[in-house]
N, C-alpha and C. Protein backbone atom coordinates (compact mmCIF):
# COMPACT_ATOMS: atom_id res chain seq x y z
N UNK A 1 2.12 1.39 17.96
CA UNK A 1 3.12 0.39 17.65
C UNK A 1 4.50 1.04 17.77
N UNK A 2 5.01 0.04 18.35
CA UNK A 2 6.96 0.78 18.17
C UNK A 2 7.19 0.79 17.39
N UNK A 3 8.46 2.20 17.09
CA UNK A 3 9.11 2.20 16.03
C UNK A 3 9.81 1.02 15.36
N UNK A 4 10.62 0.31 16.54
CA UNK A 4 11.32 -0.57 15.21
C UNK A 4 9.98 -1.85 14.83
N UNK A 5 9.35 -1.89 15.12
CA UNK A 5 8.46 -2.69 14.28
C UNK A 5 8.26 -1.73 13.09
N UNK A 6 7.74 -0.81 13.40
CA UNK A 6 7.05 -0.15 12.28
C UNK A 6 8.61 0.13 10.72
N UNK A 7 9.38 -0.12 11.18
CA UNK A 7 10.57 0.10 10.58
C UNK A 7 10.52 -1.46 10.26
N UNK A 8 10.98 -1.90 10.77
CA UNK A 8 11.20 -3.56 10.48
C UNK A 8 9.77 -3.99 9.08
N UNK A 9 8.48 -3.34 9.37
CA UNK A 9 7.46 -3.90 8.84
C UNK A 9 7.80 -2.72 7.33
N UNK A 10 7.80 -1.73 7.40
CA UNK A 10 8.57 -0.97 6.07
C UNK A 10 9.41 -1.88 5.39
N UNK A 11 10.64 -1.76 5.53
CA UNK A 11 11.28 -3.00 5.35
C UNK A 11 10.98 -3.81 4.03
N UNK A 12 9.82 -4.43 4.98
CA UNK A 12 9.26 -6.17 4.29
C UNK A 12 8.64 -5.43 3.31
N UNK A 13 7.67 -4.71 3.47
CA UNK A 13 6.83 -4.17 2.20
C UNK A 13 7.82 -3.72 1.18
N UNK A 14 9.24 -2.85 1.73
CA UNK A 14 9.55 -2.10 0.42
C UNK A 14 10.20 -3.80 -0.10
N UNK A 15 10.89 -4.51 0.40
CA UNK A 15 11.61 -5.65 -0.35
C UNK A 15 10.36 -6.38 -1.39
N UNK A 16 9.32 -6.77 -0.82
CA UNK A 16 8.37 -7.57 -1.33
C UNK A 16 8.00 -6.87 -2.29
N UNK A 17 7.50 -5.65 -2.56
CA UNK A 17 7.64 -4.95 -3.67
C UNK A 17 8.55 -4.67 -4.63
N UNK A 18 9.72 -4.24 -4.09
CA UNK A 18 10.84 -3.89 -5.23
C UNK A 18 11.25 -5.52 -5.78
N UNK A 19 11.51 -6.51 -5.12
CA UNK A 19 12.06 -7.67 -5.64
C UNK A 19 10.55 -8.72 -6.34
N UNK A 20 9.45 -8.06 -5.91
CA UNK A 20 8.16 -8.53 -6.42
C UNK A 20 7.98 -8.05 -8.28
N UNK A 21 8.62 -7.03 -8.28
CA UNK A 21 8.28 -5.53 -9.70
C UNK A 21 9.70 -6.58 -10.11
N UNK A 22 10.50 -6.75 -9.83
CA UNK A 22 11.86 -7.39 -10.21
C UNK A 22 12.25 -8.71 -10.89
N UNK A 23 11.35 -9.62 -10.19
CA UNK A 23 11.16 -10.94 -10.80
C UNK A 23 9.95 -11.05 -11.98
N UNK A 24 9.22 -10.21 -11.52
CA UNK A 24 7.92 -10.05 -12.79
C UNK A 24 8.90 -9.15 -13.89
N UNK A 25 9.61 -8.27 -13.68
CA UNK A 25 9.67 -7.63 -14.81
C UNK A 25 10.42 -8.89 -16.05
N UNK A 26 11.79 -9.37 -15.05
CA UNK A 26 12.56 -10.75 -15.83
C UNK A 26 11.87 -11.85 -15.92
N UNK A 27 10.83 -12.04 -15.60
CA UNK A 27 10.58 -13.40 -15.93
C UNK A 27 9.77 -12.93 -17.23
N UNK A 28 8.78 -12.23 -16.98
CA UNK A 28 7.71 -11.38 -18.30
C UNK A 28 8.78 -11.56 -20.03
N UNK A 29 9.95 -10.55 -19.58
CA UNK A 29 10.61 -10.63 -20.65
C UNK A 29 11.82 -11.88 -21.06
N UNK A 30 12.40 -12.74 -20.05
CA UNK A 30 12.70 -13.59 -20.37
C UNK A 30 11.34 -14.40 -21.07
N UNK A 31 9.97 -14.96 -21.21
CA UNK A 31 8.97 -15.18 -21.60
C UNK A 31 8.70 -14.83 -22.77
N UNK A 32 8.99 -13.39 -23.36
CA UNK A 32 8.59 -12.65 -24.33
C UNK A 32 10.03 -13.37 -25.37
N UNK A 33 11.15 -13.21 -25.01
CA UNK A 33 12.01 -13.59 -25.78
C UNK A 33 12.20 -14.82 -25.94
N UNK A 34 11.69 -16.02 -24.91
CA UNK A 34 11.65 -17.34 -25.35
C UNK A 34 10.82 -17.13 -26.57
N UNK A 35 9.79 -16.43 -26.42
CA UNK A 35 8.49 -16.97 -27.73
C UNK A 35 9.00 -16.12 -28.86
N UNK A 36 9.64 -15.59 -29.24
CA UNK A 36 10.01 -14.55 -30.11
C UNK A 36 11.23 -15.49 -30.91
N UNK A 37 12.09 -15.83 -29.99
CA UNK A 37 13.37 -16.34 -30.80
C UNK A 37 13.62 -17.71 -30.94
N UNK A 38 12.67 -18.70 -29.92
CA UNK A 38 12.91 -20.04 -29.63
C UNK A 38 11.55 -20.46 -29.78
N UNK A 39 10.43 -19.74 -30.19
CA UNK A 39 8.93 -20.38 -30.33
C UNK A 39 8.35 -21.48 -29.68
N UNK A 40 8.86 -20.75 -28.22
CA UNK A 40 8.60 -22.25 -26.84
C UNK A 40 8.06 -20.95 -25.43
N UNK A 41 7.18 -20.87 -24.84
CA UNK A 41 6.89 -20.22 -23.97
C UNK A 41 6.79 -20.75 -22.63
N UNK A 42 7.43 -20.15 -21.68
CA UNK A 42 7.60 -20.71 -20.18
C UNK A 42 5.88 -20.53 -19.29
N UNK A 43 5.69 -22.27 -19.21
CA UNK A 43 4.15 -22.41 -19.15
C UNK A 43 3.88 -21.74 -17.78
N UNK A 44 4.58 -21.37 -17.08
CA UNK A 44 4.36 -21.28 -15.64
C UNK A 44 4.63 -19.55 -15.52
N UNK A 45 4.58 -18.94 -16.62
CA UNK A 45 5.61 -17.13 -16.20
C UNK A 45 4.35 -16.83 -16.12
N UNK A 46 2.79 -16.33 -16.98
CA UNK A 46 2.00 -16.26 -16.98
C UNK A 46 0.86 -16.21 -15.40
N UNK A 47 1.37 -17.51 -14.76
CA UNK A 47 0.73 -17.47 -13.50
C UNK A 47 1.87 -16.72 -12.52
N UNK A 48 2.77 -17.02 -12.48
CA UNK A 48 4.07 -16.12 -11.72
C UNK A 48 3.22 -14.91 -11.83
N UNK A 49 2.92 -14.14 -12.60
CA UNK A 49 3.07 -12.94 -12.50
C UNK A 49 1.88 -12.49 -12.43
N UNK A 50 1.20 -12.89 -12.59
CA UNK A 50 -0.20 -12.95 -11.85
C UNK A 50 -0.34 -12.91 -10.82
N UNK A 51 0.03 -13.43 -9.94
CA UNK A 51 -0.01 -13.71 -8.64
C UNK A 51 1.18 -12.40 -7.92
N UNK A 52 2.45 -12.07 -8.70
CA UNK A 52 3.08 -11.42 -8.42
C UNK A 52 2.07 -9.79 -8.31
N UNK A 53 1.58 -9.87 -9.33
CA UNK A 53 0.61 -8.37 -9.30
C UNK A 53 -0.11 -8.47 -8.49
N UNK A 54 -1.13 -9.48 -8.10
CA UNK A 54 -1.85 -9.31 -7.16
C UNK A 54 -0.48 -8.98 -5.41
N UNK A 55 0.40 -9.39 -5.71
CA UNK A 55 1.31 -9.30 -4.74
C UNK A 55 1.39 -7.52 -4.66
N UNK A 56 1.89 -7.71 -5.49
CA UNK A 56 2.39 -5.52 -5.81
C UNK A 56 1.05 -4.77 -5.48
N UNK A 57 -0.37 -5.29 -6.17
CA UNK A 57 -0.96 -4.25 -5.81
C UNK A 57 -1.53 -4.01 -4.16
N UNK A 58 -1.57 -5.58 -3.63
CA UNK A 58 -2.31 -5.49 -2.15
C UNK A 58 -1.24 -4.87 -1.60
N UNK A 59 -0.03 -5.27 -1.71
CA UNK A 59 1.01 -4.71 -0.57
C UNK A 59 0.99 -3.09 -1.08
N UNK A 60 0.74 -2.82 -1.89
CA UNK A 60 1.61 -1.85 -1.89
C UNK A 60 0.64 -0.80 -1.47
N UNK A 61 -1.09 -1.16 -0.80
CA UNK A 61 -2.36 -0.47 -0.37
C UNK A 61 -1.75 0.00 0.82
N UNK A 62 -1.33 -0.50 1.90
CA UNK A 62 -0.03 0.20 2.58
C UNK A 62 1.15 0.70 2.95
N UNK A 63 1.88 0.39 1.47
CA UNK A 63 3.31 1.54 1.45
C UNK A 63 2.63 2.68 0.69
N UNK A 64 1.73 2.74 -0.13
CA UNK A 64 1.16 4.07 -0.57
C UNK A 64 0.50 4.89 0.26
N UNK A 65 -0.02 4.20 1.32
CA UNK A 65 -0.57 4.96 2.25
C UNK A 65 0.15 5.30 3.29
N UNK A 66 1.29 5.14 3.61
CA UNK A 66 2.20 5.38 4.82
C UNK A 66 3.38 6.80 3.85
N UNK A 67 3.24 6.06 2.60
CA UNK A 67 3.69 7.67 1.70
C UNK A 67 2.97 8.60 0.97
N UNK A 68 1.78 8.36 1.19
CA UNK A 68 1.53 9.77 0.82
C UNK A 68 0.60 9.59 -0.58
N UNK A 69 0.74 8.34 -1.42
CA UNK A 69 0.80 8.27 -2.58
C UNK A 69 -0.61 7.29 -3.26
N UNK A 70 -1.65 7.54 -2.47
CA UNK A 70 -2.64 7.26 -2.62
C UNK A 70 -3.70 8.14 -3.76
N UNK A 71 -4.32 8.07 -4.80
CA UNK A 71 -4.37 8.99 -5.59
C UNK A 71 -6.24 9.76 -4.61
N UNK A 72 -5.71 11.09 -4.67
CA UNK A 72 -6.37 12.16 -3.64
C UNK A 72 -7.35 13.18 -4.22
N UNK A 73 -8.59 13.56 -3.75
CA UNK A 73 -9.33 14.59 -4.73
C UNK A 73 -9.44 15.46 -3.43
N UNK A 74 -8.24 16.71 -3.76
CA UNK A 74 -8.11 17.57 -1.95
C UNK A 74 -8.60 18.97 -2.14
N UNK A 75 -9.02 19.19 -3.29
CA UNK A 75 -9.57 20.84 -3.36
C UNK A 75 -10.22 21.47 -2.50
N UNK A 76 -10.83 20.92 -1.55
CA UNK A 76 -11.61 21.23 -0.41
C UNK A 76 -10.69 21.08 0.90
N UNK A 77 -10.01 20.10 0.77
CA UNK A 77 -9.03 19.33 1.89
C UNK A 77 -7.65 21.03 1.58
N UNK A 78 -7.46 21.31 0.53
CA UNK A 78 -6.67 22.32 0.15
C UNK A 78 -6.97 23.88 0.43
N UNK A 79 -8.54 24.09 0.31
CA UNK A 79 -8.80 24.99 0.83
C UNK A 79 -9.24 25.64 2.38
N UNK A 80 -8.68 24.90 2.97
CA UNK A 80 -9.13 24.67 4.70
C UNK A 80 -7.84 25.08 5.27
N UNK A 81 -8.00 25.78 6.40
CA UNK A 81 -6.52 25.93 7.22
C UNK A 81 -6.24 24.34 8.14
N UNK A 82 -4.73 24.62 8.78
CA UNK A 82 -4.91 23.09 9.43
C UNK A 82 -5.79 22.55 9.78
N UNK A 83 -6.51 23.61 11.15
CA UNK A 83 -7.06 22.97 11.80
C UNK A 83 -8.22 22.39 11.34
N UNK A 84 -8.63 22.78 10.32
CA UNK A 84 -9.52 21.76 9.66
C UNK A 84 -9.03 20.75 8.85
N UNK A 85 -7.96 21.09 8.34
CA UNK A 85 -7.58 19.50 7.56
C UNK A 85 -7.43 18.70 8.41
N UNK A 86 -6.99 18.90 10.16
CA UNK A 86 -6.90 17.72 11.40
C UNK A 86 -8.07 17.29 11.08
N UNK A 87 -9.20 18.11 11.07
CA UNK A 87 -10.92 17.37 11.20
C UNK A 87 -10.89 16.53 10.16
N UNK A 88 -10.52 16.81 8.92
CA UNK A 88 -10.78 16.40 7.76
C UNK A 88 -9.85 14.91 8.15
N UNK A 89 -8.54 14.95 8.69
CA UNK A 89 -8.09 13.67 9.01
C UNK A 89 -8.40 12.89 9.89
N UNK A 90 -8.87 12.98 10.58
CA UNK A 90 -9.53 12.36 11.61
C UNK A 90 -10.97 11.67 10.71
N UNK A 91 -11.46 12.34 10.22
CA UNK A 91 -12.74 11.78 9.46
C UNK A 91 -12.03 10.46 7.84
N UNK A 92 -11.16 11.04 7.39
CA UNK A 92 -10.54 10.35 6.23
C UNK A 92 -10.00 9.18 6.86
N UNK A 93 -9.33 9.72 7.54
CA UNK A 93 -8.40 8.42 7.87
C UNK A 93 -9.40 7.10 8.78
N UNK A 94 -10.26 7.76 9.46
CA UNK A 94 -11.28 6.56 10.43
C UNK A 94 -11.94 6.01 9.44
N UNK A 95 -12.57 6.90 8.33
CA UNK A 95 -13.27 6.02 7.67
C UNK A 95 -12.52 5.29 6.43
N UNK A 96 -11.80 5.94 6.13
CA UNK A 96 -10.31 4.94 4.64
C UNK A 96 -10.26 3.32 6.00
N UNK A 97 -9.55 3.51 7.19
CA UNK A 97 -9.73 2.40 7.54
C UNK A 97 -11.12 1.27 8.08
N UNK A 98 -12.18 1.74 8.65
CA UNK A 98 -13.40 1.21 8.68
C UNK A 98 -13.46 0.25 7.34
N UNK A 99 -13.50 1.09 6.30
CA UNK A 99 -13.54 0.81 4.92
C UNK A 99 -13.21 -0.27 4.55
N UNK A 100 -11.77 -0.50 4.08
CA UNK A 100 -10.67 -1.13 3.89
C UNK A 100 -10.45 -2.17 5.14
N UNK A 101 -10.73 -2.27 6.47
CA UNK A 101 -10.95 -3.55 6.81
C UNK A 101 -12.46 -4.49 6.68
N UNK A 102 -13.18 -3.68 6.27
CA UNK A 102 -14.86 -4.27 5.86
C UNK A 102 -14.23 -4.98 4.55
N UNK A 103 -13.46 -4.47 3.43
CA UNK A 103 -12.91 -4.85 2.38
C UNK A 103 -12.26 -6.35 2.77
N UNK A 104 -11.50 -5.97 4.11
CA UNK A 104 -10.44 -7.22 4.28
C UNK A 104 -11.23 -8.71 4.58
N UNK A 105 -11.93 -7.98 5.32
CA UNK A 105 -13.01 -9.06 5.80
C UNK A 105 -13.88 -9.91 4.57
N UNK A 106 -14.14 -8.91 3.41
CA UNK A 106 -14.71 -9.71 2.46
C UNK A 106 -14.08 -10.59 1.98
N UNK A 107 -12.29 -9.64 1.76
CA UNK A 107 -11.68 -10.90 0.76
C UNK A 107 -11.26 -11.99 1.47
N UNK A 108 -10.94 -11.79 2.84
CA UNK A 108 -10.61 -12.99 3.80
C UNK A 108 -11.82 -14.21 3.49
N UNK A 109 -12.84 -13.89 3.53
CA UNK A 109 -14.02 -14.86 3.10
C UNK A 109 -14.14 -15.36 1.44
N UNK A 110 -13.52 -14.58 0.94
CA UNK A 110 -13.26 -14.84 -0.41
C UNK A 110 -12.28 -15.81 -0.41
N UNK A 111 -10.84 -15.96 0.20
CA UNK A 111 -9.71 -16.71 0.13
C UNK A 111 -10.76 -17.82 1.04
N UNK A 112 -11.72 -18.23 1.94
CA UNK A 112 -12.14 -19.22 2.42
C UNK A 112 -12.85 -19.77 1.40
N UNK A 113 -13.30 -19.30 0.58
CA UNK A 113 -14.22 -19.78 -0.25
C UNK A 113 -13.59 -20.93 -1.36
N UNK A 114 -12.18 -20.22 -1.99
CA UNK A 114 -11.63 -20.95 -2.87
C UNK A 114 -10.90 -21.79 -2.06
N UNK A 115 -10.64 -21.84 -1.07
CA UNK A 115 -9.75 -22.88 -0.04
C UNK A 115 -10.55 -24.21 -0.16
N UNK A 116 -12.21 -23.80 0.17
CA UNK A 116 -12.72 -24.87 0.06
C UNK A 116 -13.11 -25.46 -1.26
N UNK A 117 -13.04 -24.95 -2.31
CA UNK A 117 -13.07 -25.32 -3.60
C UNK A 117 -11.99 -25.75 -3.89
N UNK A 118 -10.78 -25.96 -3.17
CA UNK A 118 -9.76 -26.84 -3.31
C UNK A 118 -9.07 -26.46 -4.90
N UNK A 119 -9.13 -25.47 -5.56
CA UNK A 119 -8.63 -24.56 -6.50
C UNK A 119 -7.35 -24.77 -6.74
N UNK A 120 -6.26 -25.29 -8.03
CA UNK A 120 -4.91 -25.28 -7.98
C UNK A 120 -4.43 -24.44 -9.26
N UNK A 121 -3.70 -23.64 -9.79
CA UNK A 121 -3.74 -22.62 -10.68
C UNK A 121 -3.05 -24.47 -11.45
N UNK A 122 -3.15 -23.77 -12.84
CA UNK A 122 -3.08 -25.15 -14.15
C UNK A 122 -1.46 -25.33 -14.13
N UNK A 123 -0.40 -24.57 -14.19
CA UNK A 123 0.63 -25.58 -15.26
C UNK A 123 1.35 -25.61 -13.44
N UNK A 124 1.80 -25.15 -12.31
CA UNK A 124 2.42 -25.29 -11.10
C UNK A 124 1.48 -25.66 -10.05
N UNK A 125 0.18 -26.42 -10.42
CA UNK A 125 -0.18 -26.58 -9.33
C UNK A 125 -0.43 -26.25 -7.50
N UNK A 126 -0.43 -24.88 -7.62
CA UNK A 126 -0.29 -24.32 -6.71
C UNK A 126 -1.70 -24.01 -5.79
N UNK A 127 -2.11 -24.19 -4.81
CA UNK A 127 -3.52 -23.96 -4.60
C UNK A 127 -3.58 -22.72 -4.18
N UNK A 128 -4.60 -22.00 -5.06
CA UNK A 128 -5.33 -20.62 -5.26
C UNK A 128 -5.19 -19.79 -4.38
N UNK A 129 -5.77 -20.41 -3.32
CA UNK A 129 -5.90 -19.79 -1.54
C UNK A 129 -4.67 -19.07 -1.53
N UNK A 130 -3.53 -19.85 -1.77
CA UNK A 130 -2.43 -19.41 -1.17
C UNK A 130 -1.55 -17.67 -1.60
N UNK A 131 -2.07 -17.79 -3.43
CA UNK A 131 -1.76 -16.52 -3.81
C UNK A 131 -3.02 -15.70 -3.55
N UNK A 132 -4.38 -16.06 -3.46
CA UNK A 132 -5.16 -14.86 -3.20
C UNK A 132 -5.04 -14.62 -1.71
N UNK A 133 -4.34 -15.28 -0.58
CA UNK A 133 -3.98 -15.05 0.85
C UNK A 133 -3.54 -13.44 0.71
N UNK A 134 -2.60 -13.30 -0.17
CA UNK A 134 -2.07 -11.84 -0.15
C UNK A 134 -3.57 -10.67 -0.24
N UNK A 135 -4.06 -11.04 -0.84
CA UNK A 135 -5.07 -9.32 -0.72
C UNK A 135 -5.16 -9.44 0.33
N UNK A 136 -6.18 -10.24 1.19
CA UNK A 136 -6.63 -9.83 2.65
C UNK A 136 -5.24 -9.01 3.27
N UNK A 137 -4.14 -9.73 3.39
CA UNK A 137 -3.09 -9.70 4.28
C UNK A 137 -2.70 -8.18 3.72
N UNK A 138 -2.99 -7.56 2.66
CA UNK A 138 -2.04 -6.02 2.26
C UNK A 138 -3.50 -5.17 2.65
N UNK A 139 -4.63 -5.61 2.75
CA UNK A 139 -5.78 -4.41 2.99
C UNK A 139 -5.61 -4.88 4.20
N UNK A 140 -5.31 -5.21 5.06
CA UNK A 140 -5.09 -5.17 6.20
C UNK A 140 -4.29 -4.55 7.13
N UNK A 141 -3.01 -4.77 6.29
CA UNK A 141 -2.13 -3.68 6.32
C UNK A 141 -2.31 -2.14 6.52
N UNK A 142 -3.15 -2.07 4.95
CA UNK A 142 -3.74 -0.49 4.30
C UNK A 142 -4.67 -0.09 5.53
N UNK A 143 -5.31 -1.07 6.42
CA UNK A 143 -6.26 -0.64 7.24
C UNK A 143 -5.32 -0.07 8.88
N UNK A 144 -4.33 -0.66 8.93
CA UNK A 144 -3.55 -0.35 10.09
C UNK A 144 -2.91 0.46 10.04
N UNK A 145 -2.65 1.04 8.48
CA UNK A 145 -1.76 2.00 8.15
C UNK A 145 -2.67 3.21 8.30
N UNK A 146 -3.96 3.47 7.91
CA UNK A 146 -4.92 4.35 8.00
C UNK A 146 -5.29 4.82 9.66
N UNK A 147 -5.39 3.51 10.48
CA UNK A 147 -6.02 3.44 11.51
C UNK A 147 -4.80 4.16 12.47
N UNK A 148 -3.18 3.98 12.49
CA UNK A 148 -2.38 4.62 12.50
C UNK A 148 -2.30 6.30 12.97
N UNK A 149 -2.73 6.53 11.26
CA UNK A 149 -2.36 7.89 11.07
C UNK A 149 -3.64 8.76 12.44
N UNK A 150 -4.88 8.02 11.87
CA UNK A 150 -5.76 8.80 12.89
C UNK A 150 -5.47 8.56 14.30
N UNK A 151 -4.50 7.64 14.85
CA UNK A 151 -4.41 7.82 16.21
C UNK A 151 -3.18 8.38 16.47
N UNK A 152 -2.33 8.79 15.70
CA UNK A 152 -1.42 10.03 15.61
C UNK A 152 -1.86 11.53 15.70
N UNK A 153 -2.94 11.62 14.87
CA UNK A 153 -3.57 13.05 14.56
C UNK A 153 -4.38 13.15 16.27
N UNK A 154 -4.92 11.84 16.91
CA UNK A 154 -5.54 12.29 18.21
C UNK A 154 -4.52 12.56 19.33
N UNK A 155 -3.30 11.72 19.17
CA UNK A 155 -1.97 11.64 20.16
C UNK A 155 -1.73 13.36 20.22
N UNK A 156 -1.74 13.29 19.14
CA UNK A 156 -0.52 14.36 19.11
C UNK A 156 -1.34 15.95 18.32
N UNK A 157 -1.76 16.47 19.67
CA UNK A 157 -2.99 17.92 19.04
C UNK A 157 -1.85 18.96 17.89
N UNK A 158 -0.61 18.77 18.02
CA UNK A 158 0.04 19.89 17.73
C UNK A 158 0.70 19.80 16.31
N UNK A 159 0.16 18.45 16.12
CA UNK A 159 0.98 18.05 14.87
C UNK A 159 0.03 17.61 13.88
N UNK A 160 -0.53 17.65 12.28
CA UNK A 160 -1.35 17.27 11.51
C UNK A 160 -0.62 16.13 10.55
N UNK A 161 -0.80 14.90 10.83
CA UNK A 161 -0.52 13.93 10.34
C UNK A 161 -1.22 13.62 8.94
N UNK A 162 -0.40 13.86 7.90
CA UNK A 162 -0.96 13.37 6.79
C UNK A 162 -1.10 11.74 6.33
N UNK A 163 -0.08 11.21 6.85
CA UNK A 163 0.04 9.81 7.15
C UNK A 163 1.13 9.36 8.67
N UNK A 164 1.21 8.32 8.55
CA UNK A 164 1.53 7.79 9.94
C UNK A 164 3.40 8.12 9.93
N UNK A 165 3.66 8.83 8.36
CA UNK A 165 5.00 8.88 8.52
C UNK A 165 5.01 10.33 7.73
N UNK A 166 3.97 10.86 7.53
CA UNK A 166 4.58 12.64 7.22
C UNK A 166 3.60 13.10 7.95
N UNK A 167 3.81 14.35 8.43
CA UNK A 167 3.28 14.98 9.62
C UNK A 167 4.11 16.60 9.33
N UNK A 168 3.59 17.74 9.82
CA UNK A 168 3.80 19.25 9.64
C UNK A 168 3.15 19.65 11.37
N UNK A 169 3.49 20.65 11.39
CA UNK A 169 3.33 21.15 13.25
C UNK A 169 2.13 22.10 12.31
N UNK A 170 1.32 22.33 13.57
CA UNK A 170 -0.40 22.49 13.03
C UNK A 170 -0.60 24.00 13.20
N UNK A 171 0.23 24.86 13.06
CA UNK A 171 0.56 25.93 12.97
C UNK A 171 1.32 26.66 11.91
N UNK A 172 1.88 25.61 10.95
CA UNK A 172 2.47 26.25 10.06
C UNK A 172 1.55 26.42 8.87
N UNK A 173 2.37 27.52 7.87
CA UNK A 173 1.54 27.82 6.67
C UNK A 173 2.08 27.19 5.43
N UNK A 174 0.36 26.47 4.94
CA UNK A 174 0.67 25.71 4.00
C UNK A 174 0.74 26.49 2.36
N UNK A 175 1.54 26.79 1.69
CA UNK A 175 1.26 27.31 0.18
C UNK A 175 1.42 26.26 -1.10
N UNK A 176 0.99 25.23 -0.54
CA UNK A 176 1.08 23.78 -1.68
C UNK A 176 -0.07 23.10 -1.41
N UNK A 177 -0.54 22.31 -2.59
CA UNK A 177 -1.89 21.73 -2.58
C UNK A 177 -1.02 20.40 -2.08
N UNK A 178 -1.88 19.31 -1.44
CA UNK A 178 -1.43 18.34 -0.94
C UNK A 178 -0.33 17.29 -1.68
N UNK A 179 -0.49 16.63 -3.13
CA UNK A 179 0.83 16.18 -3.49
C UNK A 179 1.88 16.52 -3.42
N UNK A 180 1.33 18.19 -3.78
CA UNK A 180 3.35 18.84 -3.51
C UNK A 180 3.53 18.88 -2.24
N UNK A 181 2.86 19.44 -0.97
CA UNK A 181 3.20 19.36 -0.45
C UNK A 181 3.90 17.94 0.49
N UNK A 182 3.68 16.65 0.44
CA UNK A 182 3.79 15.45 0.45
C UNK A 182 4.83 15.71 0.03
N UNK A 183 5.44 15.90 -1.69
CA UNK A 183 6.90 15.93 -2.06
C UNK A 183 7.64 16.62 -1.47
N UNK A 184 7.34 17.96 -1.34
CA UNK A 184 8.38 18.76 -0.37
C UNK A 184 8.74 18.37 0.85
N UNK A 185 7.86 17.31 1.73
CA UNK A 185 8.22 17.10 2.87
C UNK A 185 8.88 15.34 2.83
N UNK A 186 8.94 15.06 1.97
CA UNK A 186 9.69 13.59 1.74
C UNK A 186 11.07 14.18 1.28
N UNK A 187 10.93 15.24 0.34
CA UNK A 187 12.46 16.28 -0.02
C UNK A 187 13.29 16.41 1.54
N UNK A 188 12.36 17.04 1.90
CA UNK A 188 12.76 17.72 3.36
C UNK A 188 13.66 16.63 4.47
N UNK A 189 12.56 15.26 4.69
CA UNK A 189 12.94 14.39 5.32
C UNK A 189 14.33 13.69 4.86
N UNK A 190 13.92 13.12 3.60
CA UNK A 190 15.47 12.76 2.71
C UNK A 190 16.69 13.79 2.93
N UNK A 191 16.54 15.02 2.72
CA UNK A 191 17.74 15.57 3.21
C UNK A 191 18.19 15.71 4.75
N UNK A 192 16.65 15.67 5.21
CA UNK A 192 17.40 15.68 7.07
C UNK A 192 17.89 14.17 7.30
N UNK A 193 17.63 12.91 6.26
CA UNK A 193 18.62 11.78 6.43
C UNK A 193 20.37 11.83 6.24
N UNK A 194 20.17 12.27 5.10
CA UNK A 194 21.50 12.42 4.52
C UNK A 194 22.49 13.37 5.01
């Protein structure tokens, strides 16, 4: 995929997230303080934000994975020189995506299911389908974002792609277990922005 898509599609995820975490956080506590000081609760914040989480967590199955920030068990992945962590990525990353679109596929059949149950959440009437649309659409994501990285790691022999947007030349020496190293090289990148 081209860059400016892949930029353009960053983008959407980081907005939909940060302004997703943004409206849930104010509406939650505007909610909390209606019922606290005015003993009247906003019938509709409850499903808002419901739907908002399911928003934050699908999307965010591919901005965590394009940063790094997927939670990792690498002690083995840590004790390997590159050229085996390439193997090791090539194997992680084909199968994280295999995975995660078998996933997509379920919930896609899942959002058909309540479509046809004609489902409307209670106080906004909203039909179901439409907020559970988001999982499929963010593991789908998570699956392109995975599928990505491993055709980076095959593109490109010289470079070990940890994700589709951090990458180290496959010759250098690593003295950090994988989170730090992830931080040091988002450090690294951020300052070669600035």
């Amino acid at each position: 995929m081209n860059k400016a898509f892949n930029k353009a599609l960053s983008k959407i995820e980081e907005y939909v997230l940060s302004y997703s975490v943004i409206i849930m956080a104010i509406l939650l506590i505007v909610n909390v303080i209606m019922r606290t000081f005015f003993n009247k609760s906003l019938t509709f914040s409850e499903e808002v934000g419901q739907a908002l989480l399911i928003i934050i967590s699908f999307f965010g199955i591919s901005y965590c994975g394009k940063k790094g920030r997927h939670i990792t068990m690498s002690i083995v992945f840590d004790a390997v020189d590159n050229k085996k962590k390439k193997l090791f990525m090539y194997v992680i990353s084909l199968l994280s995506a295999i995975a995660v679109l078998f996933i997509t596929y379920l919930a896609y059949k899942y959002v058909l299911s309540t479509r046809n149950l004609a489902r409307v959440t209670p106080a906004l009437q909203i039909p179901i389908h439409f907020i559970y649309a988001f999982v499929p659409l963010g593991l789908l994501l998570g699956a392109i974002e995975y599928f990505k990285t491993f055709i980076l790691n095959i593109k490109h022999r010289d470079l070990l792609y940890l994700t589709s947007e951090i990458s180290i030349p496959i010759d250098k020496e690593i003295n950090a277990d994988l989170n730090s190293l992830i931080d040091i090289l988002e450090e690294e990148k951020d300052e070669e922005e600035i």
